[in-house]
PDB file of N, CA and C in Angstrom:
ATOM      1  N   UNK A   1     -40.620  33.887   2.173  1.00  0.00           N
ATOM      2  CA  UNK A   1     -40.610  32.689   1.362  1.00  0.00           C
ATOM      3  C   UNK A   1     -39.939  33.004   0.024  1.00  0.00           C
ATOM      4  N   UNK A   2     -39.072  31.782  -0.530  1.00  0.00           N
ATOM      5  CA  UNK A   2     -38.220  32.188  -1.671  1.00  0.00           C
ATOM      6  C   UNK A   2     -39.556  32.269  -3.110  1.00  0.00           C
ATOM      7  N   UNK A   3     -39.359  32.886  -4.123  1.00  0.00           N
ATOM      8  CA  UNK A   3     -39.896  32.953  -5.094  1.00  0.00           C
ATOM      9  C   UNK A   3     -39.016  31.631  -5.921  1.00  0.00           C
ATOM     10  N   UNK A   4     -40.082  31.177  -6.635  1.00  0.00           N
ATOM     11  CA  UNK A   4     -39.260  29.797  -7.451  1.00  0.00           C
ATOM     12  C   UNK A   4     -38.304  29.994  -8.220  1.00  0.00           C
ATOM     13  N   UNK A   5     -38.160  31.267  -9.240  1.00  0.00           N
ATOM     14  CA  UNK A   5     -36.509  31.713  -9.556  1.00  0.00           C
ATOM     15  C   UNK A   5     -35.702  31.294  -8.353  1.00  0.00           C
ATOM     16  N   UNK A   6     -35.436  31.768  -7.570  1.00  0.00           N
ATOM     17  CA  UNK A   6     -34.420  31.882  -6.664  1.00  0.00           C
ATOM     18  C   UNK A   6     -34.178  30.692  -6.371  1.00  0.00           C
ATOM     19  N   UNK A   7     -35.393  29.966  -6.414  1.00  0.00           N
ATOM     20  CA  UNK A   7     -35.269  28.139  -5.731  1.00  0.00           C
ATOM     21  C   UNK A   7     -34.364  27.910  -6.815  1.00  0.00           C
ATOM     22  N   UNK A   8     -34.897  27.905  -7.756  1.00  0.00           N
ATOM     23  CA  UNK A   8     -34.363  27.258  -8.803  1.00  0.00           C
ATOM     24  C   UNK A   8     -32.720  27.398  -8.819  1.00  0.00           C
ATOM     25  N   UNK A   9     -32.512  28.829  -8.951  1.00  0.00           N
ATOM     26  CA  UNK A   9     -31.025  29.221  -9.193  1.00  0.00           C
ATOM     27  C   UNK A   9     -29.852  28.892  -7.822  1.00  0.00           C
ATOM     28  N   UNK A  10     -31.068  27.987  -6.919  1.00  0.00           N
ATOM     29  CA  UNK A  10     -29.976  27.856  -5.541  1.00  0.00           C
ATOM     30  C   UNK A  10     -30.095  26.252  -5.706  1.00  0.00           C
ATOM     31  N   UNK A  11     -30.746  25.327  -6.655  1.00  0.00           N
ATOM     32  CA  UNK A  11     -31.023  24.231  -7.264  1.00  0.00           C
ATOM     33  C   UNK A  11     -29.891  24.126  -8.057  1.00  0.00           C
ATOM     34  N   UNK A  12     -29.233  25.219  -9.075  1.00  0.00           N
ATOM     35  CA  UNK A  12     -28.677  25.270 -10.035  1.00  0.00           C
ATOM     36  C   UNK A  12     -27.111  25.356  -9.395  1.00  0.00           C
ATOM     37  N   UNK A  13     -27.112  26.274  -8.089  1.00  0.00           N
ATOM     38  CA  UNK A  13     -25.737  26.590  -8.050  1.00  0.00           C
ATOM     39  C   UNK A  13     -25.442  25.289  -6.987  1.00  0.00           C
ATOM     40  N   UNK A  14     -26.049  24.578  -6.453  1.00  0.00           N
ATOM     41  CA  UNK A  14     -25.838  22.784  -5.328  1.00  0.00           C
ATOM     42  C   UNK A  14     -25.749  23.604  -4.177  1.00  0.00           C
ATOM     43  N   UNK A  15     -24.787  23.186  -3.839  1.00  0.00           N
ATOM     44  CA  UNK A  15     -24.610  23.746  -2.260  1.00  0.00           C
ATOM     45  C   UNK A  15     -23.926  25.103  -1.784  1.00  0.00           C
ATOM     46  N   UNK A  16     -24.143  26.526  -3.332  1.00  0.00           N
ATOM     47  CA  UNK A  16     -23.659  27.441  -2.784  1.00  0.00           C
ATOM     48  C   UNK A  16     -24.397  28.129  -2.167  1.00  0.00           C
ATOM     49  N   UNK A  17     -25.918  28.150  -2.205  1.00  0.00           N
ATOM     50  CA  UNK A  17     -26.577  28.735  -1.082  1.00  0.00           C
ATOM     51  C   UNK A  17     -26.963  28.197   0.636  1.00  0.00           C
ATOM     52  N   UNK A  18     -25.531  27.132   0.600  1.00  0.00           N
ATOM     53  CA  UNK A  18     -25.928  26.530   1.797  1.00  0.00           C
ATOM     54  C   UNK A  18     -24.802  27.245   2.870  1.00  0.00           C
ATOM     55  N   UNK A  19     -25.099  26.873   4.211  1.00  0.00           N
ATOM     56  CA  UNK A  19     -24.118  27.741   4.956  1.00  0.00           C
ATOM     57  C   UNK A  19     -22.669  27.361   4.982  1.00  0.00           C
ATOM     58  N   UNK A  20     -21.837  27.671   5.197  1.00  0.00           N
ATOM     59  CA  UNK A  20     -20.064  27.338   4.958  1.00  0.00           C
ATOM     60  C   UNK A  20     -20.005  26.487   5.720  1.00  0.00           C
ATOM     61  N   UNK A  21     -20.182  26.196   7.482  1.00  0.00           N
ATOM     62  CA  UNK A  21     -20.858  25.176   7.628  1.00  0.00           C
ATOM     63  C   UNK A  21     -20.646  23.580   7.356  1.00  0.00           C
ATOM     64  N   UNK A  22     -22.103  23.761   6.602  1.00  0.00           N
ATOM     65  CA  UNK A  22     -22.200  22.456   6.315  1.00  0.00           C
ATOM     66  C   UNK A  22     -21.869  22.120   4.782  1.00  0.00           C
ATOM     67  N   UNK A  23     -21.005  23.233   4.314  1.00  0.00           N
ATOM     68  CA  UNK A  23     -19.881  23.363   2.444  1.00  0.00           C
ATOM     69  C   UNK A  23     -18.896  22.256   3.193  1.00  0.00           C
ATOM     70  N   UNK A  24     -18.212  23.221   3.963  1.00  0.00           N
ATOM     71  CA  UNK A  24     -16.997  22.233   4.984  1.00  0.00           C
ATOM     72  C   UNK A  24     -17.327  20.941   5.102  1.00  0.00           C
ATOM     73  N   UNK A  25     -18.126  20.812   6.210  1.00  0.00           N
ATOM     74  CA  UNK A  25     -18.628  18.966   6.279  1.00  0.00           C
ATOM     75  C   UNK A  25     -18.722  18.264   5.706  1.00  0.00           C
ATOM     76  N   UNK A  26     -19.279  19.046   4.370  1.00  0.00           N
ATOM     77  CA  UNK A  26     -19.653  18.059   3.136  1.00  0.00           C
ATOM     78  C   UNK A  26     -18.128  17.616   2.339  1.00  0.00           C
ATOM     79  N   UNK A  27     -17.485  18.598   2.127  1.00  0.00           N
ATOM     80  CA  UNK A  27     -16.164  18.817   1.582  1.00  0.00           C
ATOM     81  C   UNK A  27     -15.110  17.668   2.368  1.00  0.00           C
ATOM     82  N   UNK A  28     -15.060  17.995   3.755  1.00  0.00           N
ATOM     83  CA  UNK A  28     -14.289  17.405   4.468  1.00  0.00           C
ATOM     84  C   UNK A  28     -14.548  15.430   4.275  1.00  0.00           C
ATOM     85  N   UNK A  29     -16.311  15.559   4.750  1.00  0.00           N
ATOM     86  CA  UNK A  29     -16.341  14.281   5.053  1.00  0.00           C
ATOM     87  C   UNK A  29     -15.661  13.398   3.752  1.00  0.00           C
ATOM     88  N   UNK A  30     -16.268  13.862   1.939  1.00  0.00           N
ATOM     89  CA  UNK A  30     -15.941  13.091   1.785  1.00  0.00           C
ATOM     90  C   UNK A  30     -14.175  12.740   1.122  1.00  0.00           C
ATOM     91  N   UNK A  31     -13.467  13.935   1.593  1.00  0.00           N
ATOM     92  CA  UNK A  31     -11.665  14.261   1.527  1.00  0.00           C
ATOM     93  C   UNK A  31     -11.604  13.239   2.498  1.00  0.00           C
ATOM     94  N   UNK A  32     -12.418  12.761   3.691  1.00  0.00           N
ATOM     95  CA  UNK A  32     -11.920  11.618   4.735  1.00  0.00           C
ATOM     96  C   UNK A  32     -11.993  10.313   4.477  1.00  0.00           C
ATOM     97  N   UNK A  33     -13.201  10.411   3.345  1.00  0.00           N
ATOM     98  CA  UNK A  33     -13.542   9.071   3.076  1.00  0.00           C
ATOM     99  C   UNK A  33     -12.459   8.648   1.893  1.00  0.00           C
ATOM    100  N   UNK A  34     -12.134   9.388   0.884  1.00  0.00           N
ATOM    101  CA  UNK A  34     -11.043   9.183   0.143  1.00  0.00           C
ATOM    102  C   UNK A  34      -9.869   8.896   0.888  1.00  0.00           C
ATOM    103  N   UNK A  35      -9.097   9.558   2.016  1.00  0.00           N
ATOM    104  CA  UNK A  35      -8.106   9.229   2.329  1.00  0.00           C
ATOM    105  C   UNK A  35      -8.187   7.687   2.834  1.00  0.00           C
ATOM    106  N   UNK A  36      -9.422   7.327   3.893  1.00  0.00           N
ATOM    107  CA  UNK A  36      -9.905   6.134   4.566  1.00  0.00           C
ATOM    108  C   UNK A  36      -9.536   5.254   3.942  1.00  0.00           C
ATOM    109  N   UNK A  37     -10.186   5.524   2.648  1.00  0.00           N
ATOM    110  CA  UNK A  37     -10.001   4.169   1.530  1.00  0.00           C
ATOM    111  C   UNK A  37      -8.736   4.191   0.909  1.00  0.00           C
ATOM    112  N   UNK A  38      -8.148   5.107   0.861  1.00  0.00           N
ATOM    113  CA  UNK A  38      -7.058   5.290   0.173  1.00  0.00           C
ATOM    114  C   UNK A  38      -5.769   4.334   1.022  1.00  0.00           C
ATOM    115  N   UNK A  39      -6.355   4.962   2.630  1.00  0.00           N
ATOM    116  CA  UNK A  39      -4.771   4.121   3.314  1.00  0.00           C
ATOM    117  C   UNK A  39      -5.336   2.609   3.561  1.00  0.00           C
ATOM    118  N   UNK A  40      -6.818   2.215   3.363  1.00  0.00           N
ATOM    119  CA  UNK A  40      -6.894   0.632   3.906  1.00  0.00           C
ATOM    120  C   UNK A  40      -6.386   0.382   2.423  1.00  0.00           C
ATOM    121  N   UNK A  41      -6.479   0.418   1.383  1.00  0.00           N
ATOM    122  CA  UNK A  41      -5.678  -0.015   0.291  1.00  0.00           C
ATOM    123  C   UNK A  41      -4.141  -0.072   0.332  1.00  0.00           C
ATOM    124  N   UNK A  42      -3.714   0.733   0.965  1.00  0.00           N
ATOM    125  CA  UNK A  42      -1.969   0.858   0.536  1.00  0.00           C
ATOM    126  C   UNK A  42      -1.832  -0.435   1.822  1.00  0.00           C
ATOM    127  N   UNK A  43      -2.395  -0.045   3.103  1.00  0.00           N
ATOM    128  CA  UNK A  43      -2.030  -1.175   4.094  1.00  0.00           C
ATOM    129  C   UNK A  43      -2.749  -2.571   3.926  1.00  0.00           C
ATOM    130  N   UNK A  44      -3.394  -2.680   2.559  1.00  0.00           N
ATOM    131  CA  UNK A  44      -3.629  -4.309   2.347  1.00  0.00           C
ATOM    132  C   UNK A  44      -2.530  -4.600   1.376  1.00  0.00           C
ATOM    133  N   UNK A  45      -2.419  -3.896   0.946  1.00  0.00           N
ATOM    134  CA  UNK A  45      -1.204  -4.443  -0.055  1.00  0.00           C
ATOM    135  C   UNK A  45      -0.238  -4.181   0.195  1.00  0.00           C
ATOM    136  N   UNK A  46       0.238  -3.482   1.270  1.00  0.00           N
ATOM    137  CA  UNK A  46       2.002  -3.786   1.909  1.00  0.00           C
ATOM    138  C   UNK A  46       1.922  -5.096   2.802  1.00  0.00           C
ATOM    139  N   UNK A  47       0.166  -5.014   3.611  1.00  0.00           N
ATOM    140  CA  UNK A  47       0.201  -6.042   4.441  1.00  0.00           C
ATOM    141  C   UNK A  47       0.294  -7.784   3.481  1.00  0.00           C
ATOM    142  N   UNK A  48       0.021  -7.491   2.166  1.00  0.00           N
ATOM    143  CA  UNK A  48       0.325  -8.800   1.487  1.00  0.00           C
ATOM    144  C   UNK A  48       1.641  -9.209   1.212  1.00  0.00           C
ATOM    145  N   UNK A  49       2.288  -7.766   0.960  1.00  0.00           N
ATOM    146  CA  UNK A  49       3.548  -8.173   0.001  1.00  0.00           C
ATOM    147  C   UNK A  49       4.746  -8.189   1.040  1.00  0.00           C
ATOM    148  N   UNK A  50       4.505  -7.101   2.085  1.00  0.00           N
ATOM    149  CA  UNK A  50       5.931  -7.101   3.227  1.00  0.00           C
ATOM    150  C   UNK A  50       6.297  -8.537   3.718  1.00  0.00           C
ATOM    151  N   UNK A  51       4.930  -9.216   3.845  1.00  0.00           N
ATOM    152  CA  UNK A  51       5.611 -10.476   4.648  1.00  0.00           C
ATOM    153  C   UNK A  51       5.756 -11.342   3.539  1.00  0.00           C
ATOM    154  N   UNK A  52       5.518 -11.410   2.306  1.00  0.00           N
ATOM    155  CA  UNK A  52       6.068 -12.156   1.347  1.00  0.00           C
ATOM    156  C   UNK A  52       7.432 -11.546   0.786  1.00  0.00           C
ATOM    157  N   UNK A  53       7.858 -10.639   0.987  1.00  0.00           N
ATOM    158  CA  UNK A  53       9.026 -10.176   0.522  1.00  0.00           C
ATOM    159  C   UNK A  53      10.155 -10.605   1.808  1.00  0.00           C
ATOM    160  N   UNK A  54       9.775 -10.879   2.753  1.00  0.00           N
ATOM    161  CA  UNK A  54      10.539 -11.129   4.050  1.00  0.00           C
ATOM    162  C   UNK A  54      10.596 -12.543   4.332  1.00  0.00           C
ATOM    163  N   UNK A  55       9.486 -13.407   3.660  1.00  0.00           N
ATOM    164  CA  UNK A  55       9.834 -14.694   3.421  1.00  0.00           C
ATOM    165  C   UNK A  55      11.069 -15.104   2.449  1.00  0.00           C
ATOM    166  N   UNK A  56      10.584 -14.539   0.996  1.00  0.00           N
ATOM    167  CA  UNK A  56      11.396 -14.425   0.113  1.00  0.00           C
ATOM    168  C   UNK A  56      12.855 -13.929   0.656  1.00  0.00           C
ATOM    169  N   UNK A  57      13.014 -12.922   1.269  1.00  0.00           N
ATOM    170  CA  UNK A  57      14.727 -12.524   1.604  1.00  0.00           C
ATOM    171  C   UNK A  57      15.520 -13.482   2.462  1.00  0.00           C
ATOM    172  N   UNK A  58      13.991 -14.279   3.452  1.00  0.00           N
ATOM    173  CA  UNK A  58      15.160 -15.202   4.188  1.00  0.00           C
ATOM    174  C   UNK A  58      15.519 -16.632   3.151  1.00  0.00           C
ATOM    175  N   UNK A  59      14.563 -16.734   2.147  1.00  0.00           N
ATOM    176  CA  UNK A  59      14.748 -17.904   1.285  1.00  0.00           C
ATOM    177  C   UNK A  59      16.025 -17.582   0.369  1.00  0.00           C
ATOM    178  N   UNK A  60      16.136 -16.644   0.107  1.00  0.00           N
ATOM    179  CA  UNK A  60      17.228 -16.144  -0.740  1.00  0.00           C
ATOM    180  C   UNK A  60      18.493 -16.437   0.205  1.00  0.00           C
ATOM    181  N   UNK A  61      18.494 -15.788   1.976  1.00  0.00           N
ATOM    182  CA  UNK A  61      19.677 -16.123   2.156  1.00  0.00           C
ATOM    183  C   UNK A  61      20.276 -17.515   2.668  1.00  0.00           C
ATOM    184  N   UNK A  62      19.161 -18.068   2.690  1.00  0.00           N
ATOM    185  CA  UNK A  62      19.114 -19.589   3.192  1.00  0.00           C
ATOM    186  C   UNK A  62      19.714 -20.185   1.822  1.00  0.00           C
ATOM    187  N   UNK A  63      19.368 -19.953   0.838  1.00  0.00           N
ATOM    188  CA  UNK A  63      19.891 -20.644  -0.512  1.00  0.00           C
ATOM    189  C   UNK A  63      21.148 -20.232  -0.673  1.00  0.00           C
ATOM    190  N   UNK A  64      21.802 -18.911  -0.288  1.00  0.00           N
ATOM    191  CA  UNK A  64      23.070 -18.235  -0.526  1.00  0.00           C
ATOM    192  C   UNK A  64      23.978 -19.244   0.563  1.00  0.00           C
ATOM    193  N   UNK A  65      23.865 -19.628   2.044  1.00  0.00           N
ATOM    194  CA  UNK A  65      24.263 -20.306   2.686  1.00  0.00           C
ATOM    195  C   UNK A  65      24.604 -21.411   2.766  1.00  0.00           C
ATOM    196  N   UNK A  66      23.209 -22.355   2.078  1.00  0.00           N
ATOM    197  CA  UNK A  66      23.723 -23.412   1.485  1.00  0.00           C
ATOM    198  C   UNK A  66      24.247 -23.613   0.427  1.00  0.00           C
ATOM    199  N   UNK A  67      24.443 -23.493  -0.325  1.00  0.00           N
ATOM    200  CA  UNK A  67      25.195 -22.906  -2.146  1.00  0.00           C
ATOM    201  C   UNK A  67      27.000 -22.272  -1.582  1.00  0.00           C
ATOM    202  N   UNK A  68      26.934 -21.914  -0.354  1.00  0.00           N
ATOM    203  CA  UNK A  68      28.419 -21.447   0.216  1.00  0.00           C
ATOM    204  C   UNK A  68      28.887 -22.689   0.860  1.00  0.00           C
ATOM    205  N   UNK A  69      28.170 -23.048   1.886  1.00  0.00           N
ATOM    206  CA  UNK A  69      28.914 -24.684   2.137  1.00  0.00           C
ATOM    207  C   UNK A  69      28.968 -25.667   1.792  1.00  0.00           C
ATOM    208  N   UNK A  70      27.455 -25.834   0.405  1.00  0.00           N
ATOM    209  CA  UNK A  70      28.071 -26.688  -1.007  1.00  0.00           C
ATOM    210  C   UNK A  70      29.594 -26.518  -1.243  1.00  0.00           C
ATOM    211  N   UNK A  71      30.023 -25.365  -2.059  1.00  0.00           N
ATOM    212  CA  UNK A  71      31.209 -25.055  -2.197  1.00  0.00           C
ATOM    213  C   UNK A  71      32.081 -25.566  -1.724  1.00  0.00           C
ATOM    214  N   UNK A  72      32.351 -24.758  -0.547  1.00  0.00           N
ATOM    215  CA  UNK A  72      33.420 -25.676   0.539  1.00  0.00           C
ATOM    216  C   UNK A  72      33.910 -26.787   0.444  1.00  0.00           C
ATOM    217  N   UNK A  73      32.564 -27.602   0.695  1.00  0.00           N
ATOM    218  CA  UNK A  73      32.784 -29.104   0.762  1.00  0.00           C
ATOM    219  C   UNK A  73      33.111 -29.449  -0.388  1.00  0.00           C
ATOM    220  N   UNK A  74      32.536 -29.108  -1.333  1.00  0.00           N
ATOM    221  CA  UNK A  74      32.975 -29.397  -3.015  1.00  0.00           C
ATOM    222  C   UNK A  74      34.645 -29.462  -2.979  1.00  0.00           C
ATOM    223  N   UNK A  75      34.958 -27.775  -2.757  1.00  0.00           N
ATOM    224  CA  UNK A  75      36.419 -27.651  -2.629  1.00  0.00           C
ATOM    225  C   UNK A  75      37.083 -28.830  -1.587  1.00  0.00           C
ATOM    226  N   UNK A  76      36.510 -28.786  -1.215  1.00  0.00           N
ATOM    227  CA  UNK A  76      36.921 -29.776  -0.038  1.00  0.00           C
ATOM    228  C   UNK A  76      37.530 -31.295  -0.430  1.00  0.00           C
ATOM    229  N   UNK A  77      36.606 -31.624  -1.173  1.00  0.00           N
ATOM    230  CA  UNK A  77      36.341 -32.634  -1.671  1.00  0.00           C
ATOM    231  C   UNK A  77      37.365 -32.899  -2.700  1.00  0.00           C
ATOM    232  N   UNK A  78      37.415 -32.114  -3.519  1.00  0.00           N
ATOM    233  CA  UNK A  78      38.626 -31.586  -4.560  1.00  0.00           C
ATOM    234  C   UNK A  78      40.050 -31.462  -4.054  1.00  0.00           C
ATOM    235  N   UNK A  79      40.250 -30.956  -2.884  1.00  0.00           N
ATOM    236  CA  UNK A  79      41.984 -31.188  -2.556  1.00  0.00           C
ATOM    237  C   UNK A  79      41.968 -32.524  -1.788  1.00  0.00           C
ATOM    238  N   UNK A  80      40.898 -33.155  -1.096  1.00  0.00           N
ATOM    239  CA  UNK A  80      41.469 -34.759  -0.903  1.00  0.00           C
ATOM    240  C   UNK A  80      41.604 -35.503  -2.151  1.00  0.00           C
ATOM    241  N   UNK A  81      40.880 -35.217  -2.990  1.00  0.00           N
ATOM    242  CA  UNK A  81      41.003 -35.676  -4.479  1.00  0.00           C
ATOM    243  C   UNK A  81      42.420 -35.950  -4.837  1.00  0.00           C
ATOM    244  N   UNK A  82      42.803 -34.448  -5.562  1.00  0.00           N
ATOM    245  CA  UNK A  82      44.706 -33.905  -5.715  1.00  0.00           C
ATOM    246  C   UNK A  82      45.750 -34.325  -5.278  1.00  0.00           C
ATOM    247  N   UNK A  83      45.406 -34.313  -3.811  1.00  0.00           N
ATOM    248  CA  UNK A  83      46.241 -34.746  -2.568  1.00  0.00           C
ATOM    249  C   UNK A  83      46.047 -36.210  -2.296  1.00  0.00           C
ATOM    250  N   UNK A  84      44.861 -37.120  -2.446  1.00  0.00           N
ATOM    251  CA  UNK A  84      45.371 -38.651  -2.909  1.00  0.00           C
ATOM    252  C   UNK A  84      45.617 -39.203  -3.636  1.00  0.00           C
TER     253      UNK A  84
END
């Protein structure tokens, strides 16, 4: 049986008088739980922004398309102008 010094000083040092073991497990589990949380965060917020950025790119080229055959017709419009 430990004498209460010893309790104490294995009180004092946490889990270095415990076996390597269960240092690891403890260590590991919560390095897993950080990563866990770490990647459902990055994949809620790509999962917000990817498909708003992919809305946004087709709105951009939908506006570039129409804004090009505005033009056209504008021009268009402009040499029947000249030309009558």
């Amino acid at each position: 049986m430990k004498k209460r010094i010893e309790i104490q000083q294995d009180l004092k040092r946490g889990f270095g008088s415990a076996p390597t073991g269960i240092k690891n497990l403890v260590k590991w589990s919560l390095v897993g739980f950080v990563v866990y949380v770490a990647v459902r965060f990055v994949c809620a917020f790509l999962g917000g922004v990817l498909p708003m950025s992919a809305v946004l790119a087709v709105v951009v080229f939908l506006i570039r398309a129409v804004w090009r055959i505005l033009c056209v017709f504008a021009l268009f419009i402009l040499v029947l102008c000249v030309i009558l």
